[in-house]
C-alpha atoms as a PDB file:
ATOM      1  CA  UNK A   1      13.169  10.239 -18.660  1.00  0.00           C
ATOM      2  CA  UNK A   2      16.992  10.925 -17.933  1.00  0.00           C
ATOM      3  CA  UNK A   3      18.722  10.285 -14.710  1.00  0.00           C
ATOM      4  CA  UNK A   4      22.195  10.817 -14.671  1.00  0.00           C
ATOM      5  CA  UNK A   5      23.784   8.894 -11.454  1.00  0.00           C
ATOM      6  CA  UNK A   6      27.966   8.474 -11.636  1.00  0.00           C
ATOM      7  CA  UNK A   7      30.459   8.277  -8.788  1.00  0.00           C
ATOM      8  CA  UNK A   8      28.904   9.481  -4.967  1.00  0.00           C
ATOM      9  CA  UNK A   9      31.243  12.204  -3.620  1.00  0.00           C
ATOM     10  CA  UNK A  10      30.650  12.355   0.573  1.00  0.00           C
ATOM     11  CA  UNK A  11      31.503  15.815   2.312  1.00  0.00           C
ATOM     12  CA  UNK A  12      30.882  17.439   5.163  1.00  0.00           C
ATOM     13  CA  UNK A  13      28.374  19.902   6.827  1.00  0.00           C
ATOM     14  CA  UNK A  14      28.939  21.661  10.152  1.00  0.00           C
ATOM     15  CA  UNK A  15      25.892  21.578  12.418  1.00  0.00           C
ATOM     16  CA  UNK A  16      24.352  19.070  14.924  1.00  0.00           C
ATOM     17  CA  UNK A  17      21.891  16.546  15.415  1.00  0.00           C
ATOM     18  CA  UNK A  18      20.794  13.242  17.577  1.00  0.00           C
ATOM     19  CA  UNK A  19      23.648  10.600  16.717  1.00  0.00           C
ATOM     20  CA  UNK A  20      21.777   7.821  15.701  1.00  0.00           C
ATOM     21  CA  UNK A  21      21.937   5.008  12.646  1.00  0.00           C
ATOM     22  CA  UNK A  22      21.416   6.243   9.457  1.00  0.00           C
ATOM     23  CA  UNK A  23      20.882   2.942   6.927  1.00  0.00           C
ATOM     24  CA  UNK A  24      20.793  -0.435   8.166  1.00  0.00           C
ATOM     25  CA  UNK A  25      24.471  -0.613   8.821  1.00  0.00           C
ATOM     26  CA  UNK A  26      25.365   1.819  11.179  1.00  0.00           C
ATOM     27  CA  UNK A  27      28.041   4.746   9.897  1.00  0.00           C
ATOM     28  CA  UNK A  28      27.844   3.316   6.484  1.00  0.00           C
ATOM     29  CA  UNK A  29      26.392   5.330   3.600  1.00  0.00           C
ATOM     30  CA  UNK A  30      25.341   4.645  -0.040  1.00  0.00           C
ATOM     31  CA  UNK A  31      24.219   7.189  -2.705  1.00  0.00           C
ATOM     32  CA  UNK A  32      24.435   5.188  -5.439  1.00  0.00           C
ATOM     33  CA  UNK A  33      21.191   3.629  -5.616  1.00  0.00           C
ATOM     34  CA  UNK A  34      18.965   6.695  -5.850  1.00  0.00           C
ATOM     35  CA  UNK A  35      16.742   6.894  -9.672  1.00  0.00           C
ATOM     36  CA  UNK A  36      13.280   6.742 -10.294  1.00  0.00           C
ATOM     37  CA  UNK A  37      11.264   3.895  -8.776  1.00  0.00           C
ATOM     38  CA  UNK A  38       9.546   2.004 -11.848  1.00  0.00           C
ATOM     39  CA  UNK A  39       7.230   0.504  -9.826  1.00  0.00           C
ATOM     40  CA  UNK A  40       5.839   3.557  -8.427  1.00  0.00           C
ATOM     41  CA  UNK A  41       5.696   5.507 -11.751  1.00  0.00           C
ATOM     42  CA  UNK A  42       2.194   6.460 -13.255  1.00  0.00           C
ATOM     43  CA  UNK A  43       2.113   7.831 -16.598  1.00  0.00           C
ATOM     44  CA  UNK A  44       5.468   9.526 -18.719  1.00  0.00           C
ATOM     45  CA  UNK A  45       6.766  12.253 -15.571  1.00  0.00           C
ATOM     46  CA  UNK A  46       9.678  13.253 -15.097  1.00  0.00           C
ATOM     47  CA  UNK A  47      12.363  13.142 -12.008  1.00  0.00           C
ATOM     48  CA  UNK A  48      15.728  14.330 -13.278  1.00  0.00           C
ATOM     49  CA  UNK A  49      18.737  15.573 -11.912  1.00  0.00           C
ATOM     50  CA  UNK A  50      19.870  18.648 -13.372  1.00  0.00           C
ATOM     51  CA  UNK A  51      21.126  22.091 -12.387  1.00  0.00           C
ATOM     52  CA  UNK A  52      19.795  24.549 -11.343  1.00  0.00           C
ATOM     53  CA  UNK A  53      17.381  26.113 -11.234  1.00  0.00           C
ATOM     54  CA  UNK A  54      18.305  29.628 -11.323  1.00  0.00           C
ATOM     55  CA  UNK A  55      16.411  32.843 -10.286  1.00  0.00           C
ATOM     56  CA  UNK A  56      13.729  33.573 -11.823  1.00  0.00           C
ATOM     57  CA  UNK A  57      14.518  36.442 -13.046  1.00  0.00           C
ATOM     58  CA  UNK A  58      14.948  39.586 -10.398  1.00  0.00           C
ATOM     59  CA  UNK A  59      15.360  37.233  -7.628  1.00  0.00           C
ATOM     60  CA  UNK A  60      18.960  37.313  -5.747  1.00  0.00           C
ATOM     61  CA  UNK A  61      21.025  35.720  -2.747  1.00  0.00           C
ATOM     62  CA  UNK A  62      20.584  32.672  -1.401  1.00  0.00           C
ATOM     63  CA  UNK A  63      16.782  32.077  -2.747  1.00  0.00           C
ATOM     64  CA  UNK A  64      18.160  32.143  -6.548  1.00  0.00           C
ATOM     65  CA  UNK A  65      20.279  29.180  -6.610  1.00  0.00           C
ATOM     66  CA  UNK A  66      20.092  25.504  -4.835  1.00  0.00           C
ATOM     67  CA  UNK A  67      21.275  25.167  -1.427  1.00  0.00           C
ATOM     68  CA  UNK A  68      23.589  23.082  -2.115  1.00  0.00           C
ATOM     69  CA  UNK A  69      26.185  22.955  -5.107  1.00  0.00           C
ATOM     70  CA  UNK A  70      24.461  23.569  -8.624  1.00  0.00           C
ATOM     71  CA  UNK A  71      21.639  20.978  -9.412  1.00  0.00           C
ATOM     72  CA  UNK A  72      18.855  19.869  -8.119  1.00  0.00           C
ATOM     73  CA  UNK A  73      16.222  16.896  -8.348  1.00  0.00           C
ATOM     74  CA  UNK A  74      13.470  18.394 -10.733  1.00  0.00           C
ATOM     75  CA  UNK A  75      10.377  16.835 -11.036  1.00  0.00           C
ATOM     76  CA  UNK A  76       7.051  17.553 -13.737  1.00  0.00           C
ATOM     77  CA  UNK A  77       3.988  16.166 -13.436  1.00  0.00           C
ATOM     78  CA  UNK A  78       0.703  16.050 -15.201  1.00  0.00           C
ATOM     79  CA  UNK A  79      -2.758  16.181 -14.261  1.00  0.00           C
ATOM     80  CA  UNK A  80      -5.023  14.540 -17.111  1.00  0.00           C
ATOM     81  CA  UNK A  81      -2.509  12.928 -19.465  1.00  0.00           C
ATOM     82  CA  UNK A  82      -3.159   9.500 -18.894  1.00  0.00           C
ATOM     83  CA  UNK A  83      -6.584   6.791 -19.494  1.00  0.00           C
ATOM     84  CA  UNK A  84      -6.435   6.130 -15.996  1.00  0.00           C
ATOM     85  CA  UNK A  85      -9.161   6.726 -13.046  1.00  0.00           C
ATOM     86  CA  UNK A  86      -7.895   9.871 -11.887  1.00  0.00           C
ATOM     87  CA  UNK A  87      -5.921  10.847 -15.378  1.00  0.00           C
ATOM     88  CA  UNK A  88      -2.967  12.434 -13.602  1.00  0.00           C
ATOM     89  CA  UNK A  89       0.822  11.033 -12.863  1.00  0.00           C
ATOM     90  CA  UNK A  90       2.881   9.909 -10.373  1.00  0.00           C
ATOM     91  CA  UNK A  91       6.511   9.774  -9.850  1.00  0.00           C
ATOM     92  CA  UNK A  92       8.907   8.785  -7.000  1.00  0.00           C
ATOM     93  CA  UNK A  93      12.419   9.586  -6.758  1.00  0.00           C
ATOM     94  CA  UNK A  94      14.095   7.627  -4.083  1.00  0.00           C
ATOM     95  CA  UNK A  95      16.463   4.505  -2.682  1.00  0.00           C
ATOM     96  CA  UNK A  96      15.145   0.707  -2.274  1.00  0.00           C
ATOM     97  CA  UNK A  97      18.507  -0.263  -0.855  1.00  0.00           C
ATOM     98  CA  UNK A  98      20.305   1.782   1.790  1.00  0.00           C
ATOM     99  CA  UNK A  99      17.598   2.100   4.261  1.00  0.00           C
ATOM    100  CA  UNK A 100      15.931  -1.264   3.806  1.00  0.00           C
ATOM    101  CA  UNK A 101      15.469  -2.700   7.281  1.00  0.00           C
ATOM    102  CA  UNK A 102      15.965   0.441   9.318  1.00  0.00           C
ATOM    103  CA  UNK A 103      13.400   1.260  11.971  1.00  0.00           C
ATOM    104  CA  UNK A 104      11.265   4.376  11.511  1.00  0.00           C
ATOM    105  CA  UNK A 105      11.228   5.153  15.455  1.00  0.00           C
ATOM    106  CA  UNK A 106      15.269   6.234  14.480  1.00  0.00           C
ATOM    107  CA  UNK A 107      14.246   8.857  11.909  1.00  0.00           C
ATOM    108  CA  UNK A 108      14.830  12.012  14.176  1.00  0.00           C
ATOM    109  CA  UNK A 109      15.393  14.935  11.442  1.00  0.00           C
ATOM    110  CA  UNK A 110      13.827  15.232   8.204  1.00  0.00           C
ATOM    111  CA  UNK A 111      13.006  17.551   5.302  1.00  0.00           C
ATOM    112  CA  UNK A 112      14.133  19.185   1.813  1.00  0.00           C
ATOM    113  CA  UNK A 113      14.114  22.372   0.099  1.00  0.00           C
ATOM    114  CA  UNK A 114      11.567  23.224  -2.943  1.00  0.00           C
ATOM    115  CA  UNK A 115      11.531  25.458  -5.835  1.00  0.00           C
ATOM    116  CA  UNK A 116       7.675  26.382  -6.265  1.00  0.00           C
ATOM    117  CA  UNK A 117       6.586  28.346  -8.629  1.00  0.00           C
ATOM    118  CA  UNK A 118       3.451  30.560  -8.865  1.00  0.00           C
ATOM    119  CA  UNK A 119       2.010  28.409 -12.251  1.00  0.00           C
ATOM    120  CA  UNK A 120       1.970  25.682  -9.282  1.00  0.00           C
ATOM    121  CA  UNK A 121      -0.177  27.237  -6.963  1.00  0.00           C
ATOM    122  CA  UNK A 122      -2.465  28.263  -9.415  1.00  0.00           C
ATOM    123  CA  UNK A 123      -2.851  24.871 -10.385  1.00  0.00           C
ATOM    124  CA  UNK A 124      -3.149  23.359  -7.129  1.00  0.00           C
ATOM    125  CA  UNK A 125      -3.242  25.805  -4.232  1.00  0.00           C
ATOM    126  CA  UNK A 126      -0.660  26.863  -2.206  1.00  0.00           C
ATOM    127  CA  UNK A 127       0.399  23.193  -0.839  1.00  0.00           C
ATOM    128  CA  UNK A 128       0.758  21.950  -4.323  1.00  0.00           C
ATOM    129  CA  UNK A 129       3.943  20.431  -3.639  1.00  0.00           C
ATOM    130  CA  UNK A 130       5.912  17.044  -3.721  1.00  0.00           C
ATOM    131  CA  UNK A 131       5.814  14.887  -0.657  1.00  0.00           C
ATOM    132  CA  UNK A 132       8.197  13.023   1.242  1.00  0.00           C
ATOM    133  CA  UNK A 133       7.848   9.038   1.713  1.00  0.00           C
ATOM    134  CA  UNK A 134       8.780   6.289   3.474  1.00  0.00           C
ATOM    135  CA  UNK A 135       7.657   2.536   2.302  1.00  0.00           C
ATOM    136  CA  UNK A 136       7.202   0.402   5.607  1.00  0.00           C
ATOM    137  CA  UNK A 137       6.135  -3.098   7.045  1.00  0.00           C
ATOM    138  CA  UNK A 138       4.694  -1.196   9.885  1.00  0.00           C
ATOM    139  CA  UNK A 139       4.754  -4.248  12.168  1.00  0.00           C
ATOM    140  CA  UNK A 140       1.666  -3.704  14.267  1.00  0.00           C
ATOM    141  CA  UNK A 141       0.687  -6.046  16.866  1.00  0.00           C
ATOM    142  CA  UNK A 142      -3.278  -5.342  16.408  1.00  0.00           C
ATOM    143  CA  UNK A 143      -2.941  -5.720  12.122  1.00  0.00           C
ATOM    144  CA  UNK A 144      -0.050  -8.855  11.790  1.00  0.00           C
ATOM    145  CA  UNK A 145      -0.911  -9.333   8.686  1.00  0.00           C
ATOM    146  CA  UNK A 146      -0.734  -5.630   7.553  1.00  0.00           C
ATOM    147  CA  UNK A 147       3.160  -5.449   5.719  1.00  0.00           C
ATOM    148  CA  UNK A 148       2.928  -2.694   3.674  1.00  0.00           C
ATOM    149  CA  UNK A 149       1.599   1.083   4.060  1.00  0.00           C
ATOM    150  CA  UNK A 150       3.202   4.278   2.882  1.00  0.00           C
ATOM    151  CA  UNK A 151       4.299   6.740   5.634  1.00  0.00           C
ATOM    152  CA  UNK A 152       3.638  10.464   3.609  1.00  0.00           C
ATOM    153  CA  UNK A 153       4.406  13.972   4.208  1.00  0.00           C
ATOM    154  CA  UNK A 154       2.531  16.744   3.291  1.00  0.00           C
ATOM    155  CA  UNK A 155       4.387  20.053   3.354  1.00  0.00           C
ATOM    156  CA  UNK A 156       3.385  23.502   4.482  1.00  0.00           C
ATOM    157  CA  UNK A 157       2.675  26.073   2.107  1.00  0.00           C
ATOM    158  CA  UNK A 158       5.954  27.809   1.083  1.00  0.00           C
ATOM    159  CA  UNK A 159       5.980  31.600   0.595  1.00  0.00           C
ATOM    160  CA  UNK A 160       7.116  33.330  -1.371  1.00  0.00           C
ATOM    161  CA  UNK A 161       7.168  31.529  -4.875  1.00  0.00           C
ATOM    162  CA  UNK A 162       9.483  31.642  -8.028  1.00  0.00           C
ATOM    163  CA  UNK A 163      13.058  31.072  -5.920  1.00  0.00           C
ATOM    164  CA  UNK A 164      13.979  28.827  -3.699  1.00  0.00           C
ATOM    165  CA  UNK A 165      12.272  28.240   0.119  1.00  0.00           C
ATOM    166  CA  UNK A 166      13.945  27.937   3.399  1.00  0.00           C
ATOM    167  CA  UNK A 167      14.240  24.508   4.608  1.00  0.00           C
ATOM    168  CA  UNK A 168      11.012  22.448   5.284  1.00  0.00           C
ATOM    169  CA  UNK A 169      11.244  20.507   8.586  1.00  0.00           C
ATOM    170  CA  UNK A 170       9.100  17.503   8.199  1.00  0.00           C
ATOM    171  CA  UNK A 171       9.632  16.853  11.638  1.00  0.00           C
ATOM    172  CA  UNK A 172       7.734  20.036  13.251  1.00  0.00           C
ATOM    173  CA  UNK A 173       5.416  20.047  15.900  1.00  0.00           C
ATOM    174  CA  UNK A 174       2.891  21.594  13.316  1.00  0.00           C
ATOM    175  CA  UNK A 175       3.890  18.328  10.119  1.00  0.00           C
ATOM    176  CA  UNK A 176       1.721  16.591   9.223  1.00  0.00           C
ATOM    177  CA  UNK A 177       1.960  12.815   8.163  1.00  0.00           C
ATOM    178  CA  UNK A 178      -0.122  10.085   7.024  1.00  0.00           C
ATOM    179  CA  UNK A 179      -0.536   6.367   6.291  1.00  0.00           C
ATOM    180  CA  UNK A 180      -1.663   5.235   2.756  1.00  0.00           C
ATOM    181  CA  UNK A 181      -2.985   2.448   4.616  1.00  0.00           C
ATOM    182  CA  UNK A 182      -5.100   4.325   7.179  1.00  0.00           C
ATOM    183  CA  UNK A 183      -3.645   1.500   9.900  1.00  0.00           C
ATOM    184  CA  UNK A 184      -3.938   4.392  12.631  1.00  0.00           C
ATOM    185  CA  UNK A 185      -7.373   5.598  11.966  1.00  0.00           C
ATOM    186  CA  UNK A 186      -9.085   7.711  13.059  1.00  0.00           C
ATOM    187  CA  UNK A 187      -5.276   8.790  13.581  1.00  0.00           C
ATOM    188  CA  UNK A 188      -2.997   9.543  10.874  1.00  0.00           C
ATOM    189  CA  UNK A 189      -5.107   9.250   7.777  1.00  0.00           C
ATOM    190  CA  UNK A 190      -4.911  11.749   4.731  1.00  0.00           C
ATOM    191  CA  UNK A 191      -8.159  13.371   5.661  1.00  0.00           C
ATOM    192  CA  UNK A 192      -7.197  13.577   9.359  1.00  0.00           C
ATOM    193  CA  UNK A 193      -3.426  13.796   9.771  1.00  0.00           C
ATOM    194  CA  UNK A 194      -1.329  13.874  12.291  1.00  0.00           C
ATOM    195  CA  UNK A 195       2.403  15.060  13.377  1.00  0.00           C
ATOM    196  CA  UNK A 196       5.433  13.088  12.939  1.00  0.00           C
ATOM    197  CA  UNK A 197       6.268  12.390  16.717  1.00  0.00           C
ATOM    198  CA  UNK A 198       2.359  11.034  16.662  1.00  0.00           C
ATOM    199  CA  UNK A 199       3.225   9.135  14.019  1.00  0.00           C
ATOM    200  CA  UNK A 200       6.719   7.668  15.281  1.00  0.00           C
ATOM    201  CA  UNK A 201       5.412   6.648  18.734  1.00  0.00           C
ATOM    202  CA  UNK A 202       2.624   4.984  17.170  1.00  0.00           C
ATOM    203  CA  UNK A 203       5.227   2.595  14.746  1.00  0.00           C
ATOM    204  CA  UNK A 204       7.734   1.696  17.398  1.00  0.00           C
ATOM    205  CA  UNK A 205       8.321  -1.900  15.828  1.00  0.00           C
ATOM    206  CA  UNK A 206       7.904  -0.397  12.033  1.00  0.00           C
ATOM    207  CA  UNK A 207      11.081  -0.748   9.480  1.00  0.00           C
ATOM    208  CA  UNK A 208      11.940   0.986   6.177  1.00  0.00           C
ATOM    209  CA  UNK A 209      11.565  -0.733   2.612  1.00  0.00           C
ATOM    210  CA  UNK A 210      12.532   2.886   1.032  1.00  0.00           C
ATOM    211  CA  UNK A 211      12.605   6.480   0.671  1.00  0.00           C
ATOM    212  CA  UNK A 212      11.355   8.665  -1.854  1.00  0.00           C
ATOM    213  CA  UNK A 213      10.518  12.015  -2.474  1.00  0.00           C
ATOM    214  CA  UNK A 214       7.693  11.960  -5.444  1.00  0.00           C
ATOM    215  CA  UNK A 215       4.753  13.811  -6.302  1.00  0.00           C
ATOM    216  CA  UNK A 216       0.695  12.890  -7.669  1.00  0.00           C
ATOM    217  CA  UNK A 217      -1.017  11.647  -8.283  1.00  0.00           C
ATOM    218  CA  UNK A 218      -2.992  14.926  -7.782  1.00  0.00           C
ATOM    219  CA  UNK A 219      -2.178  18.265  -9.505  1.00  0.00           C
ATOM    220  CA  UNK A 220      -0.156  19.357 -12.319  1.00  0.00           C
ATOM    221  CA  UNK A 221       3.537  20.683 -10.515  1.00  0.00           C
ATOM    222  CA  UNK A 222       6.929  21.919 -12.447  1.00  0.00           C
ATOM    223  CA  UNK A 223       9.852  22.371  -9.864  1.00  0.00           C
ATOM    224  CA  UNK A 224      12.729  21.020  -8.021  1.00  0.00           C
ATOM    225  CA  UNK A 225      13.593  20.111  -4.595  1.00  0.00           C
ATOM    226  CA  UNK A 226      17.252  19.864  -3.091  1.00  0.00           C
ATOM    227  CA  UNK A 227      18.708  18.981   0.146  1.00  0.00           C
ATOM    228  CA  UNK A 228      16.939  15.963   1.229  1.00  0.00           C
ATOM    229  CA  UNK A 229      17.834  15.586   5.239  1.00  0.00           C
ATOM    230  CA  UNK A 230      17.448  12.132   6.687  1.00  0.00           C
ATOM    231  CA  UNK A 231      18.946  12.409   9.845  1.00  0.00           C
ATOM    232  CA  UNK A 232      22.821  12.555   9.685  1.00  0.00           C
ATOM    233  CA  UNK A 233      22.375  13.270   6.125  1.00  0.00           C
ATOM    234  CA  UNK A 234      22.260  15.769   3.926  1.00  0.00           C
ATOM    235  CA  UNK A 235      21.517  14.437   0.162  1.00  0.00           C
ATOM    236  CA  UNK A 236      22.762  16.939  -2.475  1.00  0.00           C
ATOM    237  CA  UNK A 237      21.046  16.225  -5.345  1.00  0.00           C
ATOM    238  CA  UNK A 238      23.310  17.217  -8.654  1.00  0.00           C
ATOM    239  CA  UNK A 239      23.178  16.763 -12.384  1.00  0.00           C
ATOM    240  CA  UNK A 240      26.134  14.153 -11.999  1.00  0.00           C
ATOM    241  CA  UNK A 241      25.114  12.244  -8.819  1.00  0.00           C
ATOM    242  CA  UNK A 242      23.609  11.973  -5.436  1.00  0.00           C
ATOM    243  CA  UNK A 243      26.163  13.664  -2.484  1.00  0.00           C
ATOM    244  CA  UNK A 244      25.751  12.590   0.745  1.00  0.00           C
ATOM    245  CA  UNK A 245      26.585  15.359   2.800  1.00  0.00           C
ATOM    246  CA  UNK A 246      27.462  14.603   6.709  1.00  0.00           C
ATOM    247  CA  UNK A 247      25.748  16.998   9.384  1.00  0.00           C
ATOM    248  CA  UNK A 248      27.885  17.526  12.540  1.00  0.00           C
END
């Protein structure tokens, strides 16, 4: 798999949001530690930058092209393609660096835009789609020896298909959220999820090891998602880099 990653170009956005720390050092951004994270790759997928995409065909405006620049992060997965118990892949696209150390009870706006196709719903159902996570230590007094889980968002369904979808707020009063590690339960768990304020107030003393947008393993998907918002952030995902685009 190809990722192209060259010199970070940061810009800005007009718009507002909650001032608060983005990283572990304040103001300061990086975007050039964003690839494919080895360790949490199943199988041969692929997570790419590239541009596009484009349409499909018939489909015009601002649904027929990225929402921001040219390219886009795209992503292909398979179902049954390797010996493993389930068969199907898994690949996260993300940063192990930049927001090492922050706290999750800081994350205030979240979300991305997808390209979802048709093919993918048919495949999966209509919320057949890549999901957004966070590696923490979540640091809970009643589990101390509990340093790992995987905060994960599961997006709505997105309608219509074939072009590109409004922006997905993963920080809605209707998200929903889970822990790989069910250290909530009955709360928070993939069978019984729960929103991301829940889920926020619930890991006041938690802290980032990375972020990631990925996908499996589950169901086969072929698309692309753009526009990654971590609060003050925009990431532009492009065929020659990660931009970091400043909101407000």
């Amino acid at each position: 798999m190809a990722v192209a990653l060259a010199t970070i170009v940061t810009s800005t956005l007009t718009g507002t949001v909650s001032a608060i720390a983005d990283g572990h050092s304040g103001d300061s951004i990086g975007t050039d530690h964003w690839g494919v994270i080895t360790r949490n790759t199943i199988g041969s997928p692929v997570a790419a930058l590239r541009d596009g995409p484009f349409g499909s065909f018939g489909v015009t405006g601002s649904a027929s092209r990225p929402p921001y620049g040219n390219g886009s992060l795209g992503i292909e997965v398979a179902d049954d393609s390797t010996s493993l118990t389930p068969p199907s892949e898994k690949v996260d696209f993300g940063n192990e660096v930049d927001f090492y150390g922050s706290r999750v009870r800081d994350l205030t706006a979240l979300g991305f835009h997808v390209f979802q196709t048709g093919e993918n719903v048919g495949y999966g159902g209509t919320r057949n789609l890549p999901n957004l996570r966070f590696e923490i230590n979540p640091r809970l007094p009643s589990l101390p020896g509990d340093t790992y889980s995987t905060m994960v968002w599961v997006p709505p369904a997105v309608a219509p298909v074939n072009q590109w979808s409004g922006f997905l707020n993963a920080t809605a009063a209707t998200s929903e959220w889970f822990l790989s590690g069910n250290e909530l339960a009955p709360l928070c768990t993939q069978s019984s999820p729960c929103n991301f304020t829940t889920l926020r107030n619930a890991l006041q003393q938690a802290t980032i090891n990375s972020v990631a947008v990925g996908k499996g393993r589950d169901y086969n998907w072929v698309g692309a998602v753009d526009g990654l918002r971590i609060n003050r952030y925009v990431y532009d995902f492009e065929a020659d880099g990660v931009r970091a685009r400043r909101v407000g």
